[in-house]
PDB file of N, CA and C in Angstrom:
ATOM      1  N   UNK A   1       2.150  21.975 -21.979  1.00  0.00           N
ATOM      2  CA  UNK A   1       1.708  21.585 -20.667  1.00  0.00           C
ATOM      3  C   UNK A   1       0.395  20.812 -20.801  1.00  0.00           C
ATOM      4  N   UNK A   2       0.209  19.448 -19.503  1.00  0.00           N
ATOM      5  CA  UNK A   2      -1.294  18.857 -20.046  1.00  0.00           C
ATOM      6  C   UNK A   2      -2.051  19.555 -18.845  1.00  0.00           C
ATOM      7  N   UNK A   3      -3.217  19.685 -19.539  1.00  0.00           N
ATOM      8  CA  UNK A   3      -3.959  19.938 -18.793  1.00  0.00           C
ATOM      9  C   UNK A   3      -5.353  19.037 -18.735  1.00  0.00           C
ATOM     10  N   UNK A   4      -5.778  18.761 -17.404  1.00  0.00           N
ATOM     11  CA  UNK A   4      -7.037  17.774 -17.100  1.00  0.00           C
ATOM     12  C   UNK A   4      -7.984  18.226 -16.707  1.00  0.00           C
ATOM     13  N   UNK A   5      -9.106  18.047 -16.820  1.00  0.00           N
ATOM     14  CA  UNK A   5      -9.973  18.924 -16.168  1.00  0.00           C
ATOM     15  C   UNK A   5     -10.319  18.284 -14.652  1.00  0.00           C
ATOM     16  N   UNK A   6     -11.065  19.136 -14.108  1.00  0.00           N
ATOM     17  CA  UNK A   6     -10.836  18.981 -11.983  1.00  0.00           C
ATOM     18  C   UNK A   6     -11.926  17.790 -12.020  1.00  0.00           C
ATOM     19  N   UNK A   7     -12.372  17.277 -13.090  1.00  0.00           N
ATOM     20  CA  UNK A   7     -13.259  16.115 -12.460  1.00  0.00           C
ATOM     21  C   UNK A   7     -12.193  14.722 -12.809  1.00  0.00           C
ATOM     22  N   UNK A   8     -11.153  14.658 -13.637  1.00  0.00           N
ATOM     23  CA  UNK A   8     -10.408  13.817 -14.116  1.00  0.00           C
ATOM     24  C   UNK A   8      -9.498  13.538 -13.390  1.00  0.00           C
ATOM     25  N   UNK A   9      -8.885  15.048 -12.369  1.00  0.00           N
ATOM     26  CA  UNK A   9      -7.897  14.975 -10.797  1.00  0.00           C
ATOM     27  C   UNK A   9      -8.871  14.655 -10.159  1.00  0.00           C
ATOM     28  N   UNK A  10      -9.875  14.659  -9.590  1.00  0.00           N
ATOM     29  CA  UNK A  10     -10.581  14.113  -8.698  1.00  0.00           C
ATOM     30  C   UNK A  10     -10.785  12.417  -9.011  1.00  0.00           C
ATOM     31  N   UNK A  11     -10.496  12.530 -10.268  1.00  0.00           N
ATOM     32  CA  UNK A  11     -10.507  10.893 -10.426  1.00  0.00           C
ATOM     33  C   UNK A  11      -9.511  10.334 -10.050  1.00  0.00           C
ATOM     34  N   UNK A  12      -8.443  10.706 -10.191  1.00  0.00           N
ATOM     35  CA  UNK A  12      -6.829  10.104  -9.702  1.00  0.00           C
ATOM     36  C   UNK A  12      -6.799  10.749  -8.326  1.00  0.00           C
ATOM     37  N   UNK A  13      -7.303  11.060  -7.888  1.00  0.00           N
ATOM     38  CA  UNK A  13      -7.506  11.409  -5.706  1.00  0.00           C
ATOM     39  C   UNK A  13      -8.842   9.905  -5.686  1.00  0.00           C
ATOM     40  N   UNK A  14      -9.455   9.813  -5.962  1.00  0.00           N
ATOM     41  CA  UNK A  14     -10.565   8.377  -5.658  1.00  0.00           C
ATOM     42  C   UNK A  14      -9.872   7.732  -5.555  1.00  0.00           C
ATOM     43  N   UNK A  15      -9.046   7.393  -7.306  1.00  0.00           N
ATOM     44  CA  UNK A  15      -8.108   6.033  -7.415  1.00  0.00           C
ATOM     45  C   UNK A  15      -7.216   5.588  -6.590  1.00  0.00           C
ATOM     46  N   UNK A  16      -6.572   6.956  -6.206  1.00  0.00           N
ATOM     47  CA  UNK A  16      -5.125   6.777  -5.168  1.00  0.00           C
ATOM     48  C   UNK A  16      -5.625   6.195  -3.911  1.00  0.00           C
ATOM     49  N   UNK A  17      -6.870   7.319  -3.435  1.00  0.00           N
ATOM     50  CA  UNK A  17      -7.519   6.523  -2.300  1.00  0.00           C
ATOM     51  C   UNK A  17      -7.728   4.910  -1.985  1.00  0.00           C
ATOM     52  N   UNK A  18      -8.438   4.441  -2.890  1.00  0.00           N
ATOM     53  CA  UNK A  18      -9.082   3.309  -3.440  1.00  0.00           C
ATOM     54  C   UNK A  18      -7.693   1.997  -3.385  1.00  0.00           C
ATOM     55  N   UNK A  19      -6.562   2.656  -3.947  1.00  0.00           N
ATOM     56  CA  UNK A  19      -5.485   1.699  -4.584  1.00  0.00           C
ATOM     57  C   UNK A  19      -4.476   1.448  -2.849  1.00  0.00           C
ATOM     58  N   UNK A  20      -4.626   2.449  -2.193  1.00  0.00           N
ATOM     59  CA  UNK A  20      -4.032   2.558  -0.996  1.00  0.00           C
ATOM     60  C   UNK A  20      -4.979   1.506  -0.212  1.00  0.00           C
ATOM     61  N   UNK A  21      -5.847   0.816  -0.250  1.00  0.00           N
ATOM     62  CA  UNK A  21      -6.547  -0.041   0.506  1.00  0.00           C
ATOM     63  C   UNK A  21      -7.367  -1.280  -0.417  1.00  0.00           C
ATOM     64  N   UNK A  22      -6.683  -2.091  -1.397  1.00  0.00           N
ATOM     65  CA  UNK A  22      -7.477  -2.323  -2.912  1.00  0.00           C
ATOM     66  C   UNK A  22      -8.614  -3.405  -2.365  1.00  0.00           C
ATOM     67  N   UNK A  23      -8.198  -4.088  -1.106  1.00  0.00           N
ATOM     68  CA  UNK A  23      -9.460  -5.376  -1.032  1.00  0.00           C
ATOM     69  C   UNK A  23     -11.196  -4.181  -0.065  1.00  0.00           C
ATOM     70  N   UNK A  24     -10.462  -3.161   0.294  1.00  0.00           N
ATOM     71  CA  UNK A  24     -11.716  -2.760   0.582  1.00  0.00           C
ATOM     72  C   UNK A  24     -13.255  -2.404   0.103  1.00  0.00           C
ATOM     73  N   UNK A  25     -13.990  -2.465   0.241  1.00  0.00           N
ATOM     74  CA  UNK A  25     -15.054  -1.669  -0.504  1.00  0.00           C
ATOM     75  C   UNK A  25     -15.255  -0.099   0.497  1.00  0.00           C
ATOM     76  N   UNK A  26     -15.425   0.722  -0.612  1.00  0.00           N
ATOM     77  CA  UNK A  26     -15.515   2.328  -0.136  1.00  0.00           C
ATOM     78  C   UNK A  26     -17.229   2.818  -0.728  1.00  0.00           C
ATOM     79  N   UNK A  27     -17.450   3.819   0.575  1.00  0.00           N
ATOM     80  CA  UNK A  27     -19.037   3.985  -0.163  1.00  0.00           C
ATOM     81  C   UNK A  27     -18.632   5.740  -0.816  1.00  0.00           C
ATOM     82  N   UNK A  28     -19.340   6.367  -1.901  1.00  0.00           N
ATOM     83  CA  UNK A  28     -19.109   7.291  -2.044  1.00  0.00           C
ATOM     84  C   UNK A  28     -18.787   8.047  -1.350  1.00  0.00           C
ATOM     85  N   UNK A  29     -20.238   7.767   0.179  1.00  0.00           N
ATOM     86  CA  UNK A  29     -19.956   9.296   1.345  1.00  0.00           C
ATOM     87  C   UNK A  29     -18.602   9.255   1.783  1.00  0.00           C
ATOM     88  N   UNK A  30     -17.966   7.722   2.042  1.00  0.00           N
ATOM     89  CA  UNK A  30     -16.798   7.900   2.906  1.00  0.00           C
ATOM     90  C   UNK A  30     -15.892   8.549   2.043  1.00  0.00           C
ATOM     91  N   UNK A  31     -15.476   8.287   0.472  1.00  0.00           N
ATOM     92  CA  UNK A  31     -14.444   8.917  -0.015  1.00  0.00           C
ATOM     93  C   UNK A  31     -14.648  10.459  -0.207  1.00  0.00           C
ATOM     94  N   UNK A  32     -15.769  10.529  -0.212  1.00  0.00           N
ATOM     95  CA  UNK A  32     -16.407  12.372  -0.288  1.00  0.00           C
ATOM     96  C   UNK A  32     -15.843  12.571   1.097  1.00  0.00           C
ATOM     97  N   UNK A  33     -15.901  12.195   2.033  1.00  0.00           N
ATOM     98  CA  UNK A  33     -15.624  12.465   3.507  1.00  0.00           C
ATOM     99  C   UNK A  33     -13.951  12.970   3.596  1.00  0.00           C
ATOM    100  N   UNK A  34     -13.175  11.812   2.952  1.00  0.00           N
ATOM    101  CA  UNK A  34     -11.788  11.851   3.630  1.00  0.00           C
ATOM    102  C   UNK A  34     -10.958  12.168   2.068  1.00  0.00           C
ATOM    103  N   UNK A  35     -11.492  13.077   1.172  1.00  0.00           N
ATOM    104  CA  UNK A  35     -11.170  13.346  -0.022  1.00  0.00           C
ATOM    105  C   UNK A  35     -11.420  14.855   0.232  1.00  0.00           C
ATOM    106  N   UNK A  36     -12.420  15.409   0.999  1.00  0.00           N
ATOM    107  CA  UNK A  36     -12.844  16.435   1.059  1.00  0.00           C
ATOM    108  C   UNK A  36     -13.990  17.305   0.069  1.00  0.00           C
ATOM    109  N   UNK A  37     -14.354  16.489  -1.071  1.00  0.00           N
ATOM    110  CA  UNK A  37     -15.386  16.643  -1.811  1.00  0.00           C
ATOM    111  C   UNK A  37     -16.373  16.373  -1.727  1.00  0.00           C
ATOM    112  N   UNK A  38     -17.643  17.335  -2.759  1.00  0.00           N
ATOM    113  CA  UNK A  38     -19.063  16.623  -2.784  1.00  0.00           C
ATOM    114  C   UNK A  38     -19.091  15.304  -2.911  1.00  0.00           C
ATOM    115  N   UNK A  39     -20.218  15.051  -2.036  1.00  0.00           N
ATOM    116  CA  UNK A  39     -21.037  13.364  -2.296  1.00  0.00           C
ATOM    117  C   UNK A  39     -21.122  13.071  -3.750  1.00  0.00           C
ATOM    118  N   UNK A  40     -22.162  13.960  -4.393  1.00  0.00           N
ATOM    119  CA  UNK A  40     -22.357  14.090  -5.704  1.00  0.00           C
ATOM    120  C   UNK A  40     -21.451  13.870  -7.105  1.00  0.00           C
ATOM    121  N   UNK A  41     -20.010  14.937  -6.975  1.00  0.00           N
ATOM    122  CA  UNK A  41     -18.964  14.259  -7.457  1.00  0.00           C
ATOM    123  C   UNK A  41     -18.647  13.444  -7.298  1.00  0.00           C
ATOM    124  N   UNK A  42     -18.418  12.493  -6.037  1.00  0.00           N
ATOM    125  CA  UNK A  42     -17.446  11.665  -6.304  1.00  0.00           C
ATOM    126  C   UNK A  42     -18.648  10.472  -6.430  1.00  0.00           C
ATOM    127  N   UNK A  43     -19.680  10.422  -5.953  1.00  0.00           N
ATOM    128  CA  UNK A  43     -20.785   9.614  -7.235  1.00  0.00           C
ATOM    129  C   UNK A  43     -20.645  10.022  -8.577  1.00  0.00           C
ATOM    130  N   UNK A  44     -20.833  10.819  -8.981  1.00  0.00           N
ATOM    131  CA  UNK A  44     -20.348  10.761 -10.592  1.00  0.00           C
ATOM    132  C   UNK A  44     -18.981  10.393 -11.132  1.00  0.00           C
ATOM    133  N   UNK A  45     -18.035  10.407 -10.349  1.00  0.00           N
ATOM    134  CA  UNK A  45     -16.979   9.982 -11.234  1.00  0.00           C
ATOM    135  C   UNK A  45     -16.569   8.551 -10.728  1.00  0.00           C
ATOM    136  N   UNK A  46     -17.293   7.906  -9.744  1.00  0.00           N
ATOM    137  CA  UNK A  46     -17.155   6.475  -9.676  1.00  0.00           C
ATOM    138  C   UNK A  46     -18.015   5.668 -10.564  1.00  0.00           C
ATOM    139  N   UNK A  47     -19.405   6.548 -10.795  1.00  0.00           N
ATOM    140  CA  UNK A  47     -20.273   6.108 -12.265  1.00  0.00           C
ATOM    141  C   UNK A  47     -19.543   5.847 -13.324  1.00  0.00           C
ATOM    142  N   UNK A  48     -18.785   6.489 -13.450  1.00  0.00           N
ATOM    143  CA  UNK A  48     -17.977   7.022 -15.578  1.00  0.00           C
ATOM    144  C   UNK A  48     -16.862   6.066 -14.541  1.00  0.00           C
ATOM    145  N   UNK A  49     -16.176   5.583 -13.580  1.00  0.00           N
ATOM    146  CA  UNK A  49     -15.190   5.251 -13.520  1.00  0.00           C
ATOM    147  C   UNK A  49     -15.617   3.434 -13.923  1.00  0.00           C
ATOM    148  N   UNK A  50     -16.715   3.247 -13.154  1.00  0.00           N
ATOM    149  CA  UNK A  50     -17.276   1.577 -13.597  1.00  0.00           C
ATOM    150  C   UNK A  50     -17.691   1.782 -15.026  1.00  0.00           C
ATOM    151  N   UNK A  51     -18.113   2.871 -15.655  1.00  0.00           N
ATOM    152  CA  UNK A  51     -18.865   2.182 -17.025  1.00  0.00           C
ATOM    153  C   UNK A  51     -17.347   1.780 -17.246  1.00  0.00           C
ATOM    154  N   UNK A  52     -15.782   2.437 -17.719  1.00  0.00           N
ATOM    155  CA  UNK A  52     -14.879   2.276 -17.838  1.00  0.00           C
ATOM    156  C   UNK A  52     -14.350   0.861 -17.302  1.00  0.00           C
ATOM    157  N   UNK A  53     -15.017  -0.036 -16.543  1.00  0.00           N
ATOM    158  CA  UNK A  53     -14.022  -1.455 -15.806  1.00  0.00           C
ATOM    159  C   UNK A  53     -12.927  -0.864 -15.125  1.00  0.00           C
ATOM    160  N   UNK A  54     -12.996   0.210 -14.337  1.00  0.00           N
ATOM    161  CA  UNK A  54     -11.926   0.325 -13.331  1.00  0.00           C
ATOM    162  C   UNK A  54     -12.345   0.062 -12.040  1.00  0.00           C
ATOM    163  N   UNK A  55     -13.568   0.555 -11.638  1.00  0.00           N
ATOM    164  CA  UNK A  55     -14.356  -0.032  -9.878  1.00  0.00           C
ATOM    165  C   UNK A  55     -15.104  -0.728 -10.245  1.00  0.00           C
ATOM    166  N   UNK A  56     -15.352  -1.641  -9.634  1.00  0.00           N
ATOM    167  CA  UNK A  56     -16.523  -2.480  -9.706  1.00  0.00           C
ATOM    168  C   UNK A  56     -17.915  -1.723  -8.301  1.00  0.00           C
ATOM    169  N   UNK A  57     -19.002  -2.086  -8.539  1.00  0.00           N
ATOM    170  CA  UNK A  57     -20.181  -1.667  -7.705  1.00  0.00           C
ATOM    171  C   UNK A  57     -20.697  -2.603  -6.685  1.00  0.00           C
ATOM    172  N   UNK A  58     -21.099  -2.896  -6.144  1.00  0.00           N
ATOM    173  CA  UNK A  58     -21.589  -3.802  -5.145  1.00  0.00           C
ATOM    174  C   UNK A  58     -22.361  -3.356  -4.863  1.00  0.00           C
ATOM    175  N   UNK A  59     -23.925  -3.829  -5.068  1.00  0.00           N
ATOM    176  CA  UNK A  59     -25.185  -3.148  -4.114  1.00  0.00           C
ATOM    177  C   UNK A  59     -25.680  -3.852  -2.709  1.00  0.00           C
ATOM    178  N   UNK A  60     -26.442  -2.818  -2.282  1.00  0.00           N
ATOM    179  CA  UNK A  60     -26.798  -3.237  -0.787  1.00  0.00           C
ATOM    180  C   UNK A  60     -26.286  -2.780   0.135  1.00  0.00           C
ATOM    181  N   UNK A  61     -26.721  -2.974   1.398  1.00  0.00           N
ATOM    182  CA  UNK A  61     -26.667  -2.622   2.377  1.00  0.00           C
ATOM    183  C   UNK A  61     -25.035  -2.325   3.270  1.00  0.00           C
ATOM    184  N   UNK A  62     -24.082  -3.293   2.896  1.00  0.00           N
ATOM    185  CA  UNK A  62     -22.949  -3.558   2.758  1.00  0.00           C
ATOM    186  C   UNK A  62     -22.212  -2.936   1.275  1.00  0.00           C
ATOM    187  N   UNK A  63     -22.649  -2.985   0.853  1.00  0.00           N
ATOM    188  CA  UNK A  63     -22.168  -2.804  -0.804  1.00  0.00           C
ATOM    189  C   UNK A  63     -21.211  -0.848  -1.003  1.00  0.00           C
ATOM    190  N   UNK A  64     -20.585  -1.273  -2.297  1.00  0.00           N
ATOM    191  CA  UNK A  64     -19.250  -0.065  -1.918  1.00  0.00           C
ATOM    192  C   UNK A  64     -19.135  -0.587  -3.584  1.00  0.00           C
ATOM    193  N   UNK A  65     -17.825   0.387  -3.916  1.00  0.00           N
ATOM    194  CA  UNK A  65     -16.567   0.343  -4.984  1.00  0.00           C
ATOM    195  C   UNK A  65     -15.454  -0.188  -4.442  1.00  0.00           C
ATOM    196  N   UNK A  66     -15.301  -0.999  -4.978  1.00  0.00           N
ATOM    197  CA  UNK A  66     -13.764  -1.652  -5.037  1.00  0.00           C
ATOM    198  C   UNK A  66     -13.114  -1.399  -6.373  1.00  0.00           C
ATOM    199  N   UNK A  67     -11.680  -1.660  -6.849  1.00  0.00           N
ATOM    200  CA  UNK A  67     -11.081  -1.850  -7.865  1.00  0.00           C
ATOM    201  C   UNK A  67     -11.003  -2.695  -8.320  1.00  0.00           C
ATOM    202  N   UNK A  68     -11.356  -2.669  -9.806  1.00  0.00           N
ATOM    203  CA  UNK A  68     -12.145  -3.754 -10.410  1.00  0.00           C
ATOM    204  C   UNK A  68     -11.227  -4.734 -11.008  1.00  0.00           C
ATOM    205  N   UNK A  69      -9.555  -4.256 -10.629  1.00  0.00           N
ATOM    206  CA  UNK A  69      -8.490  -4.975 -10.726  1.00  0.00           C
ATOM    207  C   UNK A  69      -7.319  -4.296 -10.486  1.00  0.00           C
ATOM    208  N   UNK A  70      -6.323  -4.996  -9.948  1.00  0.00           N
ATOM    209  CA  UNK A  70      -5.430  -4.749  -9.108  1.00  0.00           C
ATOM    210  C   UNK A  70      -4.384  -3.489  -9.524  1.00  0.00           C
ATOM    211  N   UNK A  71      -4.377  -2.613  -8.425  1.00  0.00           N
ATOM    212  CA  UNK A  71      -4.127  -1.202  -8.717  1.00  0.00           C
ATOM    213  C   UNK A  71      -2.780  -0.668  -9.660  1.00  0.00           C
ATOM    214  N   UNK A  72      -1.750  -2.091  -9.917  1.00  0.00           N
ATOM    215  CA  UNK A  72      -0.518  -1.975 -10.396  1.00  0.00           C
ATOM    216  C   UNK A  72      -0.889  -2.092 -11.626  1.00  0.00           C
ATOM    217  N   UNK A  73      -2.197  -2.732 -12.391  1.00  0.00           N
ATOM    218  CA  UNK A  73      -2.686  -2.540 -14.077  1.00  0.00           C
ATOM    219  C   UNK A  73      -3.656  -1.336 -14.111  1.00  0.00           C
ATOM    220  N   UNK A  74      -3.156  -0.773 -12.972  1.00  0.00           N
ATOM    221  CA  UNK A  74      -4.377   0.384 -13.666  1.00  0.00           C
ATOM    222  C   UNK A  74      -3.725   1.794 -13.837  1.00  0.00           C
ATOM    223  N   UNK A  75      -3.085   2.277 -14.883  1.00  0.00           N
ATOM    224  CA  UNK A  75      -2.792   3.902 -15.444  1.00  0.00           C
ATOM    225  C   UNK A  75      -3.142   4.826 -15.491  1.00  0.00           C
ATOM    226  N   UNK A  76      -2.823   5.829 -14.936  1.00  0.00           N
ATOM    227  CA  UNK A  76      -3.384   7.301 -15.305  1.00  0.00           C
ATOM    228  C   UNK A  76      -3.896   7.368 -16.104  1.00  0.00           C
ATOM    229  N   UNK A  77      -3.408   7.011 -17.280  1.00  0.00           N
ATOM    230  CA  UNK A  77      -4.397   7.709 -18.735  1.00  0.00           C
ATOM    231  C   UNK A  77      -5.517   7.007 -18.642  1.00  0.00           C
ATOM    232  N   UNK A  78      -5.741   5.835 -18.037  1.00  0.00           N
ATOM    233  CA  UNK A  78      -6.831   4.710 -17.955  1.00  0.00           C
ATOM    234  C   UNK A  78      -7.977   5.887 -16.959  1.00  0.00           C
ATOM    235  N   UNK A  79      -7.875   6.098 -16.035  1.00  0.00           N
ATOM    236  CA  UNK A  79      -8.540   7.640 -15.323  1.00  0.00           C
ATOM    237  C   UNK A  79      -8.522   8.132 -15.529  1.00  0.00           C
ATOM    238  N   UNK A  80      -7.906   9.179 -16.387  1.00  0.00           N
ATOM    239  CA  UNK A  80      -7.926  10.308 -17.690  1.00  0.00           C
ATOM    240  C   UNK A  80      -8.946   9.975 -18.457  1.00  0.00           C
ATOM    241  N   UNK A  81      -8.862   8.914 -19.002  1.00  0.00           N
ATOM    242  CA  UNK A  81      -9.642   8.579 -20.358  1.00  0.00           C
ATOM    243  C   UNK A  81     -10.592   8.188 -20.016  1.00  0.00           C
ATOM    244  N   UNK A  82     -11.254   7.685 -18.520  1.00  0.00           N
ATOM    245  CA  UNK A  82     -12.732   7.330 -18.217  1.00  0.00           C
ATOM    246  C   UNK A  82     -13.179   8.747 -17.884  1.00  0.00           C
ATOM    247  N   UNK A  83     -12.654   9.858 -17.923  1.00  0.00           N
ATOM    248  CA  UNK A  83     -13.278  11.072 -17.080  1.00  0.00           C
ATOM    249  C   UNK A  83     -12.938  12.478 -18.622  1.00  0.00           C
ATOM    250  N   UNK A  84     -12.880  12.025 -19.068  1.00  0.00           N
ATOM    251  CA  UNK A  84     -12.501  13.111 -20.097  1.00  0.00           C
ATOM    252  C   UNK A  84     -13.027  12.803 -21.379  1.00  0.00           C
ATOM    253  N   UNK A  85     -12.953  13.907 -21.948  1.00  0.00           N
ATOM    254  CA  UNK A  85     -13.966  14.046 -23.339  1.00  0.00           C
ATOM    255  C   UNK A  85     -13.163  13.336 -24.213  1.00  0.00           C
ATOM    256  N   UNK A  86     -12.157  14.107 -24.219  1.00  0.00           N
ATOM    257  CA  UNK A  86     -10.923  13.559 -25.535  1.00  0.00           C
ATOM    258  C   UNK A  86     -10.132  12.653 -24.566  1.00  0.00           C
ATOM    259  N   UNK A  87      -9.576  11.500 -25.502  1.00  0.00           N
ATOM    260  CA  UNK A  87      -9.053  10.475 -25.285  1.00  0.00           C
ATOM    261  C   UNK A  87      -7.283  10.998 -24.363  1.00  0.00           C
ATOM    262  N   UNK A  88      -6.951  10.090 -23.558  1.00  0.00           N
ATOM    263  CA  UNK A  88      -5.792  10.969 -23.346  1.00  0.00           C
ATOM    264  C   UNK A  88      -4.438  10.178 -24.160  1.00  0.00           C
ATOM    265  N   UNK A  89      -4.545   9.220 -24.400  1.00  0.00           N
ATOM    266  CA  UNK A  89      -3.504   8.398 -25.684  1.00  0.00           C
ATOM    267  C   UNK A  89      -2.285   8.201 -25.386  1.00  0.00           C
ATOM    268  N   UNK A  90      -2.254   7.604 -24.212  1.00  0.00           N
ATOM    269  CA  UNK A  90      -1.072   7.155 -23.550  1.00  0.00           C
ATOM    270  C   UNK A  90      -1.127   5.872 -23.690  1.00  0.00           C
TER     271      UNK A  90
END
């Protein structure tokens, strides 16, 4: 059985979010809002999700995460593997 750890599912609940609307920009609070999680988490795993090239950042006043390319090239293990220690090797 695989097992992920709850910050790596919280990464694939962002993504899904995120991929369900891809030209938008999202600010942390809102996906913490309608995800049901801390602010805090889901700032940290949109951090480790851009060092990875999966969201891109936008600063300012306006400024959000978007997907840093179009949601049909982007894989689970690709969110696995930005949020996890060990590689997931898919």
């Amino acid at each position: 059985m695989l097992r992920i750890s709850r910050l790596a599912d919280y990464g694939t609940q962002v993504m899904t979010q995120m991929a369900s609307h891809p030209d938008r920009l999202f600010s942390a609070s809102d996906l913490a809002t309608s995800l049901g999680l801390g602010q805090a988490t889901v700032s940290k795993v949109l951090k480790s999700l851009a060092r990875h090239d999966l969201v891109a950042g936008v600063r300012g006043l306006h400024g959000g995460y978007s997907l840093a390319r179009p949601p049909q090239e982007i894989t689970v293990a690709d969110v696995v593997d930005a949020l996890e220690d060990q590689p997931f090797g898919l």
